[in-house]
PDB file of N, CA and C in Angstrom:
ATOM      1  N   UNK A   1      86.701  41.899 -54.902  1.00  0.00           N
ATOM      2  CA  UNK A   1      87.637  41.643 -55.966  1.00  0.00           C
ATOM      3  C   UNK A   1      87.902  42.945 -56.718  1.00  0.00           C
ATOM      4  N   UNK A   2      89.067  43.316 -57.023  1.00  0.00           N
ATOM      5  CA  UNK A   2      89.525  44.563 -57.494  1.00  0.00           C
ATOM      6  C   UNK A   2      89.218  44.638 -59.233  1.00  0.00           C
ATOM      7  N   UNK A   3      88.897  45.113 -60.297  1.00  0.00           N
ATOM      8  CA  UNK A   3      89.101  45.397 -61.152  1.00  0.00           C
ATOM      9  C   UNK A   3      90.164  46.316 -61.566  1.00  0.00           C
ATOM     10  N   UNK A   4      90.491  45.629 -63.188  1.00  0.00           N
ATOM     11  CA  UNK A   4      91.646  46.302 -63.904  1.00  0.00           C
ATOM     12  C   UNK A   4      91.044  46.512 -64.976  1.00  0.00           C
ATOM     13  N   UNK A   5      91.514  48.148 -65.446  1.00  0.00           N
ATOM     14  CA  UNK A   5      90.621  47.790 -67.068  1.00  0.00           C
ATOM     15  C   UNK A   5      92.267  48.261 -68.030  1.00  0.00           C
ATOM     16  N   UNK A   6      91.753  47.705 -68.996  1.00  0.00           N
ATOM     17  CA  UNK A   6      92.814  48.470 -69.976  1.00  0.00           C
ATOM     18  C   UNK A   6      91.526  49.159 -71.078  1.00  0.00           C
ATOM     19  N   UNK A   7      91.881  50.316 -71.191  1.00  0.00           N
ATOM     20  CA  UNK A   7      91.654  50.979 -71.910  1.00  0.00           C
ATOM     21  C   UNK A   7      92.348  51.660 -73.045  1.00  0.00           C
ATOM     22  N   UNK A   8      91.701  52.244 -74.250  1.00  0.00           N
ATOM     23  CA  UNK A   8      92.049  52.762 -75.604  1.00  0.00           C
ATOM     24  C   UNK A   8      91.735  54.126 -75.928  1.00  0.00           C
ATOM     25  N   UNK A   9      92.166  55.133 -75.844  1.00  0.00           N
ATOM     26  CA  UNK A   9      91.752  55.965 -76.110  1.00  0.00           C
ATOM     27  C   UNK A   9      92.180  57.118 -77.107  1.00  0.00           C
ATOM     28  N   UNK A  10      90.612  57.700 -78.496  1.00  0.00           N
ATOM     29  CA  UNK A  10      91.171  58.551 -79.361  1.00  0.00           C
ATOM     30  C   UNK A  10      91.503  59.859 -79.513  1.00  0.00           C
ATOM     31  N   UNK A  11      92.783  60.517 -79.488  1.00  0.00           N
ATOM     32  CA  UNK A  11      93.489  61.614 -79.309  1.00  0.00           C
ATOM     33  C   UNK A  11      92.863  62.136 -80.520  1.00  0.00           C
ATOM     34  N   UNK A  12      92.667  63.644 -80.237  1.00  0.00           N
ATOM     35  CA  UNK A  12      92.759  64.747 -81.384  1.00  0.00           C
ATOM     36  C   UNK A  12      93.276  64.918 -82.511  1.00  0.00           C
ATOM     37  N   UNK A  13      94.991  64.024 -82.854  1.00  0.00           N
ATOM     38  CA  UNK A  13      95.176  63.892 -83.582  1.00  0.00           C
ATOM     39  C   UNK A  13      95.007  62.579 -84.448  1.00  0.00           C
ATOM     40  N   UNK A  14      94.158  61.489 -83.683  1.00  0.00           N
ATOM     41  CA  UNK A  14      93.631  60.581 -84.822  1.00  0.00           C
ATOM     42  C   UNK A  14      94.527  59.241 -84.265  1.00  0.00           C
ATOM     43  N   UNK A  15      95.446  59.481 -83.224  1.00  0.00           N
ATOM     44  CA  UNK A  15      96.525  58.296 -82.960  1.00  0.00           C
ATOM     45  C   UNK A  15      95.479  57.604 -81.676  1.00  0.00           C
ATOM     46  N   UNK A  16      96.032  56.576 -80.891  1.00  0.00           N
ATOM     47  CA  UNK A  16      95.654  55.842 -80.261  1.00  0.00           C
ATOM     48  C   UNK A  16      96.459  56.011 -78.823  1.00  0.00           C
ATOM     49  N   UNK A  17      95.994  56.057 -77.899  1.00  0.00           N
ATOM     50  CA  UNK A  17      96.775  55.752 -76.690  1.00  0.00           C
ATOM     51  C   UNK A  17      96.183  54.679 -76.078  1.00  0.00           C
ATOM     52  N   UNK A  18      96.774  53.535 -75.599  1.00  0.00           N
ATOM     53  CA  UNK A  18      96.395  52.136 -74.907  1.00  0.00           C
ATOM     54  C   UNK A  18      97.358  52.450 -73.385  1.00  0.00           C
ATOM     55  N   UNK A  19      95.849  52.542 -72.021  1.00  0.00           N
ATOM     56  CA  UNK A  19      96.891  52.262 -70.681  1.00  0.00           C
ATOM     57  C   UNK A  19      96.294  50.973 -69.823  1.00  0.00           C
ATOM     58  N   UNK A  20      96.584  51.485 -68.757  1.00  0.00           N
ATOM     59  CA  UNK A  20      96.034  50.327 -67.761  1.00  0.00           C
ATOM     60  C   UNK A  20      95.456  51.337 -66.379  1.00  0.00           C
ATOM     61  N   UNK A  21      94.585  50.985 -66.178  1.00  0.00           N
ATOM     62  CA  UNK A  21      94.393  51.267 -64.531  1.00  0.00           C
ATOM     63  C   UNK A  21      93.142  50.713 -63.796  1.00  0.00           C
ATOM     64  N   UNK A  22      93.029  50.889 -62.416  1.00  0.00           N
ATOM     65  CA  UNK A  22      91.930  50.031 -61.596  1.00  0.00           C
ATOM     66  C   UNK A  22      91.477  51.318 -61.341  1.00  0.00           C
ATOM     67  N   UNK A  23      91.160  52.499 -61.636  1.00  0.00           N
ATOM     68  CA  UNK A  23      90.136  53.544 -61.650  1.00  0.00           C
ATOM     69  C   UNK A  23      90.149  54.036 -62.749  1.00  0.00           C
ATOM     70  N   UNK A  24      89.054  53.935 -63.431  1.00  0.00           N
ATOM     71  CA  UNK A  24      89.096  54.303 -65.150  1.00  0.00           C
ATOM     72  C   UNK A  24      88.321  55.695 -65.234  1.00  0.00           C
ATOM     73  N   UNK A  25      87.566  55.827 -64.086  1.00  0.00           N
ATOM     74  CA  UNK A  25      86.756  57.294 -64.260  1.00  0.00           C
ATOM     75  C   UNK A  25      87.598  58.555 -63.607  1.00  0.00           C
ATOM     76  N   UNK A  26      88.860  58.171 -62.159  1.00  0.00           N
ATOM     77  CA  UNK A  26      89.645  58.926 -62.345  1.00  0.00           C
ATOM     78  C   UNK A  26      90.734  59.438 -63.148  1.00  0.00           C
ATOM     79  N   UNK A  27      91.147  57.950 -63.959  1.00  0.00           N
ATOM     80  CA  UNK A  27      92.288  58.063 -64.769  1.00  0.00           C
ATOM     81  C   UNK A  27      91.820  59.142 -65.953  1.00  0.00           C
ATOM     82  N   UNK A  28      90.594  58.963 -66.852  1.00  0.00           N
ATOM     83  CA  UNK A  28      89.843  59.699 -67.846  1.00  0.00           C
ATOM     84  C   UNK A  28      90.100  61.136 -67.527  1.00  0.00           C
ATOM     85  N   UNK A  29      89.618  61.328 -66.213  1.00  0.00           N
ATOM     86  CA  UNK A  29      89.645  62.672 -65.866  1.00  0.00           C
ATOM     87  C   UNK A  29      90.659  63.294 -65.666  1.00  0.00           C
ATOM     88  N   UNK A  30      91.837  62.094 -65.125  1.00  0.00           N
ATOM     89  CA  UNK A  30      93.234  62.893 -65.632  1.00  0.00           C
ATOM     90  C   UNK A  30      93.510  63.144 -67.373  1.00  0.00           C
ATOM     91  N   UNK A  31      93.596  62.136 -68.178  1.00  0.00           N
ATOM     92  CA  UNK A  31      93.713  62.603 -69.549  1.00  0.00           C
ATOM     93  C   UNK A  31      92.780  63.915 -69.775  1.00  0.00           C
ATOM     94  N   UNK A  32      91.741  63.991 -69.043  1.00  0.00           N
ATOM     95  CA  UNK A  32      90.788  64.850 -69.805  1.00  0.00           C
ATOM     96  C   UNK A  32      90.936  66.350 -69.366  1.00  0.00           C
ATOM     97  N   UNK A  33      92.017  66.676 -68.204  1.00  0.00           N
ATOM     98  CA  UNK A  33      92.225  67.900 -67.245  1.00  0.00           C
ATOM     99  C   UNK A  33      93.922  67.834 -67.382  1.00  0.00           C
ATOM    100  N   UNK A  34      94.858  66.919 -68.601  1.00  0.00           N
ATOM    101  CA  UNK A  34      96.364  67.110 -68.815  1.00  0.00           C
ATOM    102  C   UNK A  34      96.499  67.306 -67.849  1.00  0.00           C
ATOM    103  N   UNK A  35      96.604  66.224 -66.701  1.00  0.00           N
ATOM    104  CA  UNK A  35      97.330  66.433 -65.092  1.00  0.00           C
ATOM    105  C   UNK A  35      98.610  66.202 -65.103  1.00  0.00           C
ATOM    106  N   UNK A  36      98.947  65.358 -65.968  1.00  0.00           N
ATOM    107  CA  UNK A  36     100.385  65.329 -66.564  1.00  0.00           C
ATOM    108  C   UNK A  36     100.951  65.817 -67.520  1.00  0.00           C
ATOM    109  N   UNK A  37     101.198  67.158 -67.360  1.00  0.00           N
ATOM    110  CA  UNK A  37     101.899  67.588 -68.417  1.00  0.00           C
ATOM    111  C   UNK A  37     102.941  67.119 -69.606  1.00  0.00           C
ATOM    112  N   UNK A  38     103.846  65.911 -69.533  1.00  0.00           N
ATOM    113  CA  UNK A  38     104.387  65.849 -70.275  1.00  0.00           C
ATOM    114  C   UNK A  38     104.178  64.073 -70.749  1.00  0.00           C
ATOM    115  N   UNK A  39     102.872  63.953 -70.217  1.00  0.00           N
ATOM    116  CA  UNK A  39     102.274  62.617 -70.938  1.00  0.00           C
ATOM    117  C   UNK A  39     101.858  62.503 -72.233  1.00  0.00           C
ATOM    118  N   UNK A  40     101.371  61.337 -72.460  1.00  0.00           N
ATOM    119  CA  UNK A  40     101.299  61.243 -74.448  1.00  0.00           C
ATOM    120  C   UNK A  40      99.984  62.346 -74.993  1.00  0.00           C
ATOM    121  N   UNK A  41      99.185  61.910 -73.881  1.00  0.00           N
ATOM    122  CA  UNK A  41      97.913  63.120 -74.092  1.00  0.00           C
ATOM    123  C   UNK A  41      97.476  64.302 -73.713  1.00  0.00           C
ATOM    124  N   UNK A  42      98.564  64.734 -73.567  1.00  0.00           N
ATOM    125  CA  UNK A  42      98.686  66.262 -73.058  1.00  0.00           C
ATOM    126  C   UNK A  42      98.018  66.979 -73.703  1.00  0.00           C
ATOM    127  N   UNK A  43      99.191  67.583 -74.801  1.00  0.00           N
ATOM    128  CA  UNK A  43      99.245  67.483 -76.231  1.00  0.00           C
ATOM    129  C   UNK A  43      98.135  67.406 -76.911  1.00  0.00           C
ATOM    130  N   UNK A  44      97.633  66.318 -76.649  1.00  0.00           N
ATOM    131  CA  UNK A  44      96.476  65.818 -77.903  1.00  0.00           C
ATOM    132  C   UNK A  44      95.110  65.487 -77.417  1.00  0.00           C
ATOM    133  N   UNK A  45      94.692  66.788 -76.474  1.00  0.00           N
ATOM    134  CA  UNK A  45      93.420  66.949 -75.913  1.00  0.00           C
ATOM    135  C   UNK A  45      92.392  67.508 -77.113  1.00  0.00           C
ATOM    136  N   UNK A  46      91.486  67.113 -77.047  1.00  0.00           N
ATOM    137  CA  UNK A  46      90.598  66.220 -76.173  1.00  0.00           C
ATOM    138  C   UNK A  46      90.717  64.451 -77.023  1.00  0.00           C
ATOM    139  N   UNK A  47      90.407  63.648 -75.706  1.00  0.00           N
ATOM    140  CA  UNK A  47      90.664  62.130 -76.020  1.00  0.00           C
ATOM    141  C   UNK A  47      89.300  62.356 -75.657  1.00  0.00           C
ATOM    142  N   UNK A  48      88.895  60.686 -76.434  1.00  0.00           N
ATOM    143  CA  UNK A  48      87.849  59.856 -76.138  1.00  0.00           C
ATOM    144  C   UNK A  48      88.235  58.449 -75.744  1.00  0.00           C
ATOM    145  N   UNK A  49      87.565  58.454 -74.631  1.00  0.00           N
ATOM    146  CA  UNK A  49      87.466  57.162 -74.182  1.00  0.00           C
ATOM    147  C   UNK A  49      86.889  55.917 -75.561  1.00  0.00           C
ATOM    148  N   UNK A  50      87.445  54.983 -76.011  1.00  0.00           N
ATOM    149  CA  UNK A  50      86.426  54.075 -77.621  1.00  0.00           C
ATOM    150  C   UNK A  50      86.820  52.382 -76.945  1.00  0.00           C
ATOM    151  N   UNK A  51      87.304  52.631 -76.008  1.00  0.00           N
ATOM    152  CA  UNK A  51      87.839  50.909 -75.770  1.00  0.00           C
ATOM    153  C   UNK A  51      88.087  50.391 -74.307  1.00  0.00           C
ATOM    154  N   UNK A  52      87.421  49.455 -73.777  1.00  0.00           N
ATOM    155  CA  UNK A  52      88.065  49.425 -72.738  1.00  0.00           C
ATOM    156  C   UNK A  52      87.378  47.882 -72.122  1.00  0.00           C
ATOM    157  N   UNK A  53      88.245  47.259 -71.177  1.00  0.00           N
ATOM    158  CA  UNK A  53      88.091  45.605 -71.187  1.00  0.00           C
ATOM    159  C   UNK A  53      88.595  45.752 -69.692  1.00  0.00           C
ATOM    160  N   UNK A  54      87.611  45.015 -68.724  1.00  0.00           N
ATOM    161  CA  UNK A  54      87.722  44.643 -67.513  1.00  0.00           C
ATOM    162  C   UNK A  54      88.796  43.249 -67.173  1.00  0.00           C
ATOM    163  N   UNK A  55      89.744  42.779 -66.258  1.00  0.00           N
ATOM    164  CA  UNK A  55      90.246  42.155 -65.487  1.00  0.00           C
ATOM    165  C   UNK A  55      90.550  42.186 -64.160  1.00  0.00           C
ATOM    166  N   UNK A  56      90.516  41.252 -63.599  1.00  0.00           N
ATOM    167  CA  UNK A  56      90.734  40.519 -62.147  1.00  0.00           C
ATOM    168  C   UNK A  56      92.431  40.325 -61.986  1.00  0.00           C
ATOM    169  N   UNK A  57      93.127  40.295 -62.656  1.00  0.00           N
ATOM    170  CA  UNK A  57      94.387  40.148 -62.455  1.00  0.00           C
ATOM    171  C   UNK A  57      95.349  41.399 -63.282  1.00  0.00           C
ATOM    172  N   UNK A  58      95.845  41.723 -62.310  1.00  0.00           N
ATOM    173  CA  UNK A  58      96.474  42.969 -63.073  1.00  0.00           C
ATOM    174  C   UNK A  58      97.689  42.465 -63.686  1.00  0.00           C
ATOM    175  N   UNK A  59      98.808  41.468 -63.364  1.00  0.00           N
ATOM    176  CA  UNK A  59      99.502  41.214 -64.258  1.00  0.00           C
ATOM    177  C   UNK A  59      98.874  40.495 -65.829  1.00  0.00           C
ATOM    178  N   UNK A  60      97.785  40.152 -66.170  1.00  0.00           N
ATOM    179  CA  UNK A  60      97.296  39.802 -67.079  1.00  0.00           C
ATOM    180  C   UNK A  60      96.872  41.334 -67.720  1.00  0.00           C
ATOM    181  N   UNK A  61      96.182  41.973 -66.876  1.00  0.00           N
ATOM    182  CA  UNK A  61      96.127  43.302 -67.577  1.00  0.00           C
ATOM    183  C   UNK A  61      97.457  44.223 -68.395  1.00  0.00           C
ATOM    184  N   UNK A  62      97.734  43.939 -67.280  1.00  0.00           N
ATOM    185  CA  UNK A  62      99.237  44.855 -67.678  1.00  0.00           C
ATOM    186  C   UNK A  62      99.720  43.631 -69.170  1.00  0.00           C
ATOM    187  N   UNK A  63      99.945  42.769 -69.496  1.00  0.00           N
ATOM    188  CA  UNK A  63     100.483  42.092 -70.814  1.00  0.00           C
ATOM    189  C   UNK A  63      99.812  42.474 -71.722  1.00  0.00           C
ATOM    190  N   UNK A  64      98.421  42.444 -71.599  1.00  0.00           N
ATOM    191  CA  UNK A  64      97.239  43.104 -72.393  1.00  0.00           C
ATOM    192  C   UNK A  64      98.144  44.250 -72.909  1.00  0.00           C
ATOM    193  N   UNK A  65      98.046  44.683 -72.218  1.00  0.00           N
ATOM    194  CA  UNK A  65      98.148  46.134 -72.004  1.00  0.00           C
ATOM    195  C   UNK A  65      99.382  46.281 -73.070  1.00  0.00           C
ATOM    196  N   UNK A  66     100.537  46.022 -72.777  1.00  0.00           N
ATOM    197  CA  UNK A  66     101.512  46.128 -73.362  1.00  0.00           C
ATOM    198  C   UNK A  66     101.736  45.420 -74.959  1.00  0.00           C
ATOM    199  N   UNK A  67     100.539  44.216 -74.987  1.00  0.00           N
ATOM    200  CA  UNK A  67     100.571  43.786 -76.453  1.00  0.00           C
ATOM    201  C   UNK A  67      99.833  44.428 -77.656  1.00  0.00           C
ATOM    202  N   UNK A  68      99.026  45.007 -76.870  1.00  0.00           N
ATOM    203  CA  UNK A  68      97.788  45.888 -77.470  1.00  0.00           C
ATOM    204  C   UNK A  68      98.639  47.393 -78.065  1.00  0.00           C
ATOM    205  N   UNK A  69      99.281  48.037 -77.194  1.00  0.00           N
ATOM    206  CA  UNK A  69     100.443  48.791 -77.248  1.00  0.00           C
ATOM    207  C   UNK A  69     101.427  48.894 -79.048  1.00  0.00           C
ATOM    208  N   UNK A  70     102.069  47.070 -78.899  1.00  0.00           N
ATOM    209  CA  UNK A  70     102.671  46.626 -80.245  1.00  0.00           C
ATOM    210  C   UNK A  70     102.067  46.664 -81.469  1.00  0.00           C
ATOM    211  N   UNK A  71     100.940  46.866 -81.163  1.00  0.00           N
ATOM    212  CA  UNK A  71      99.617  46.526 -82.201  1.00  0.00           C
ATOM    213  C   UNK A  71      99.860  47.439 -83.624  1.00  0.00           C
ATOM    214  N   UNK A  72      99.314  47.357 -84.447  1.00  0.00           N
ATOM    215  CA  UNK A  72      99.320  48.259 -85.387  1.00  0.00           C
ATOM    216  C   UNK A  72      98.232  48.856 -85.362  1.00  0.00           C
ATOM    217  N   UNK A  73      97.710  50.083 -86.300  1.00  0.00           N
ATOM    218  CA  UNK A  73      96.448  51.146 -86.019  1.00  0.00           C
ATOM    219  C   UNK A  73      95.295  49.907 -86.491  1.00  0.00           C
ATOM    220  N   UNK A  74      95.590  49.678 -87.848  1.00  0.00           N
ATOM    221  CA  UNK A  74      94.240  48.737 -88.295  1.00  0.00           C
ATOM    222  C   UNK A  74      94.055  47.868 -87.202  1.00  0.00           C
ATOM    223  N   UNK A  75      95.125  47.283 -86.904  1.00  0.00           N
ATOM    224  CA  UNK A  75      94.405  45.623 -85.885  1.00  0.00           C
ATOM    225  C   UNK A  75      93.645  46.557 -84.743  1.00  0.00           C
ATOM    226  N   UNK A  76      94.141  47.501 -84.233  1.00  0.00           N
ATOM    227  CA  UNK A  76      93.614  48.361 -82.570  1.00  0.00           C
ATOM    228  C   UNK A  76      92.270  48.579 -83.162  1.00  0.00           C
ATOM    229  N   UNK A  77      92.045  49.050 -84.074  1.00  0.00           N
ATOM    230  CA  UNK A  77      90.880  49.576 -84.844  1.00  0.00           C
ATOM    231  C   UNK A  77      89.633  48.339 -85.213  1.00  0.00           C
ATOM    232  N   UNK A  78      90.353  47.077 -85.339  1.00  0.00           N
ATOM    233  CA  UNK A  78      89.721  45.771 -85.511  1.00  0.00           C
ATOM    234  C   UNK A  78      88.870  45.514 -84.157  1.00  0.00           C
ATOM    235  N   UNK A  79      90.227  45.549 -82.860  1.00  0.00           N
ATOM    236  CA  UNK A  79      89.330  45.345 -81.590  1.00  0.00           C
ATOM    237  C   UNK A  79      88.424  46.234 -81.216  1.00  0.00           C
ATOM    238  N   UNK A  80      88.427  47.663 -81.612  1.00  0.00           N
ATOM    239  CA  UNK A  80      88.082  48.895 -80.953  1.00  0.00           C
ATOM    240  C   UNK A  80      86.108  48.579 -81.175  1.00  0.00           C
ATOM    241  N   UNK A  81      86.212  47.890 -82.922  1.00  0.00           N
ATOM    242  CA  UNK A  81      84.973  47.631 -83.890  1.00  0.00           C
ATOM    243  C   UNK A  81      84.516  46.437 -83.604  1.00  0.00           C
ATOM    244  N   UNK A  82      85.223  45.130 -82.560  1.00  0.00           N
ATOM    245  CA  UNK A  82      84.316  44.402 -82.261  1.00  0.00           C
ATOM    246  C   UNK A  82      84.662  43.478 -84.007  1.00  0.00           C
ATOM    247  N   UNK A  83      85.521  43.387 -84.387  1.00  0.00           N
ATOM    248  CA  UNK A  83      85.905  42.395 -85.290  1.00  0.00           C
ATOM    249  C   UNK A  83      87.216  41.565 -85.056  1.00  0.00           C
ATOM    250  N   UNK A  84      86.405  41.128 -84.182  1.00  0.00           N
ATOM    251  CA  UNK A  84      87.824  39.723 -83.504  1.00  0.00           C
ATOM    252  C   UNK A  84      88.023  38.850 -84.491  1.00  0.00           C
ATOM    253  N   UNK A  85      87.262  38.278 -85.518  1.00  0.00           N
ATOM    254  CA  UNK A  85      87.633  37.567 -86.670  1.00  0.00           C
ATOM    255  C   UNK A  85      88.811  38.345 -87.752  1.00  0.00           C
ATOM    256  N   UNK A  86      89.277  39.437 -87.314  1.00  0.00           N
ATOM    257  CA  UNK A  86      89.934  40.029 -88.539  1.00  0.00           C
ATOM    258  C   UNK A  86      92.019  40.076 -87.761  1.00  0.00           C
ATOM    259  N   UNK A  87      91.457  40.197 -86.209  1.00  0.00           N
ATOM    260  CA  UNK A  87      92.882  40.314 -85.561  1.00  0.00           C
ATOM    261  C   UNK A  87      93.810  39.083 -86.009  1.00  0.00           C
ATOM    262  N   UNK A  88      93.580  38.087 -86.238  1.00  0.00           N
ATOM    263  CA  UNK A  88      94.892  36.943 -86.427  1.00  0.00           C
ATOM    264  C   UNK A  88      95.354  37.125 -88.174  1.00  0.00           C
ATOM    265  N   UNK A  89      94.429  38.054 -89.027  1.00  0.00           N
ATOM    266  CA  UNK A  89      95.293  38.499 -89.908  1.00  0.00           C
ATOM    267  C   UNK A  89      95.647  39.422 -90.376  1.00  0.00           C
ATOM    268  N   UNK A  90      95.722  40.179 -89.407  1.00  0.00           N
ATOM    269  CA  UNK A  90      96.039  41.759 -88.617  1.00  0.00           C
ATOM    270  C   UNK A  90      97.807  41.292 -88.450  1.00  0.00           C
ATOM    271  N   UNK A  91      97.908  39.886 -87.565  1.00  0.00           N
ATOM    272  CA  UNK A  91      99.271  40.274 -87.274  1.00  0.00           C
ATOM    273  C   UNK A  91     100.095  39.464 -88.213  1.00  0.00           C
ATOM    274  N   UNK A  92      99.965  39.186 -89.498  1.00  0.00           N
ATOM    275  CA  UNK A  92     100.699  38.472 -90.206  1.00  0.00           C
ATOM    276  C   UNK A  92     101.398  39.499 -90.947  1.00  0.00           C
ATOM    277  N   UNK A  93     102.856  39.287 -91.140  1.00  0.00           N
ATOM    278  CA  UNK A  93     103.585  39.850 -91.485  1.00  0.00           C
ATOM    279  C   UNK A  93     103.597  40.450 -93.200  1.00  0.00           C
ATOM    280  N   UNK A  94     103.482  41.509 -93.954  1.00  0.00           N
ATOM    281  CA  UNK A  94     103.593  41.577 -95.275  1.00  0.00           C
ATOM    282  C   UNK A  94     105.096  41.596 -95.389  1.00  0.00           C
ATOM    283  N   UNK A  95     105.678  40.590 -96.316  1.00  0.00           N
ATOM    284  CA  UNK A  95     106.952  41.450 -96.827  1.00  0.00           C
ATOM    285  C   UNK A  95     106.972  42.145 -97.931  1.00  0.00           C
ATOM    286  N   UNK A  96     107.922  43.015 -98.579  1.00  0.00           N
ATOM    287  CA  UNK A  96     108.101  43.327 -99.592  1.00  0.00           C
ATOM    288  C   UNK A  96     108.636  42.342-100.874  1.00  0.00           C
ATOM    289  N   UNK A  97     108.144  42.119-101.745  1.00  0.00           N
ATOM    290  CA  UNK A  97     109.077  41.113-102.840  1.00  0.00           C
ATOM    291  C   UNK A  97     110.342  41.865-103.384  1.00  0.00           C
TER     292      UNK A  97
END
């Protein structure tokens, strides 16, 4: 059975990058050697690996992936800390009065 992980990882400048892949120790080593030059973490070496969640289905990964993405810094920061009680009011909307 193949694994998918999505992973989180913290850039130099303090932002977040969220991807997907089924090799997480080669993918790292690309962020960590800018094999892609004009990717999000080029730029903003050195990352740390702070997050990362195994799946069996990569289209489930990949939604992950992409909702986690929408997220705001606090809620990413909620999952990153292992405070799943705090994400459902993470995504409630503030308005302005």
């Amino acid at each position: 059975m193949k694994i998918y992980y999505v992973y989180i990882l913290k850039c130099s400048d303090k932002t977040y990058y969220t991807g997907v892949t089924s090799n997480l120790e080669k993918r790292l080593f690309q962020h960590h050697s800018g094999c892609y030059k004009n990717s999000y973490t080029s730029s903003k070496r050195p990352v740390l690996l702070i997050f990362y969640c195994e799946f069996t289905n990569i289209n489930i990964a990949i939604e992950k992936e992409k909702q986690i993405k929408k997220w705001s810094k606090s809620k990413k920061e909620a999952l990153i800390n292992n405070e799943y009680d705090r994400l459902p009011n993470l995504s409630k909307k503030h308005f302005n009065k």
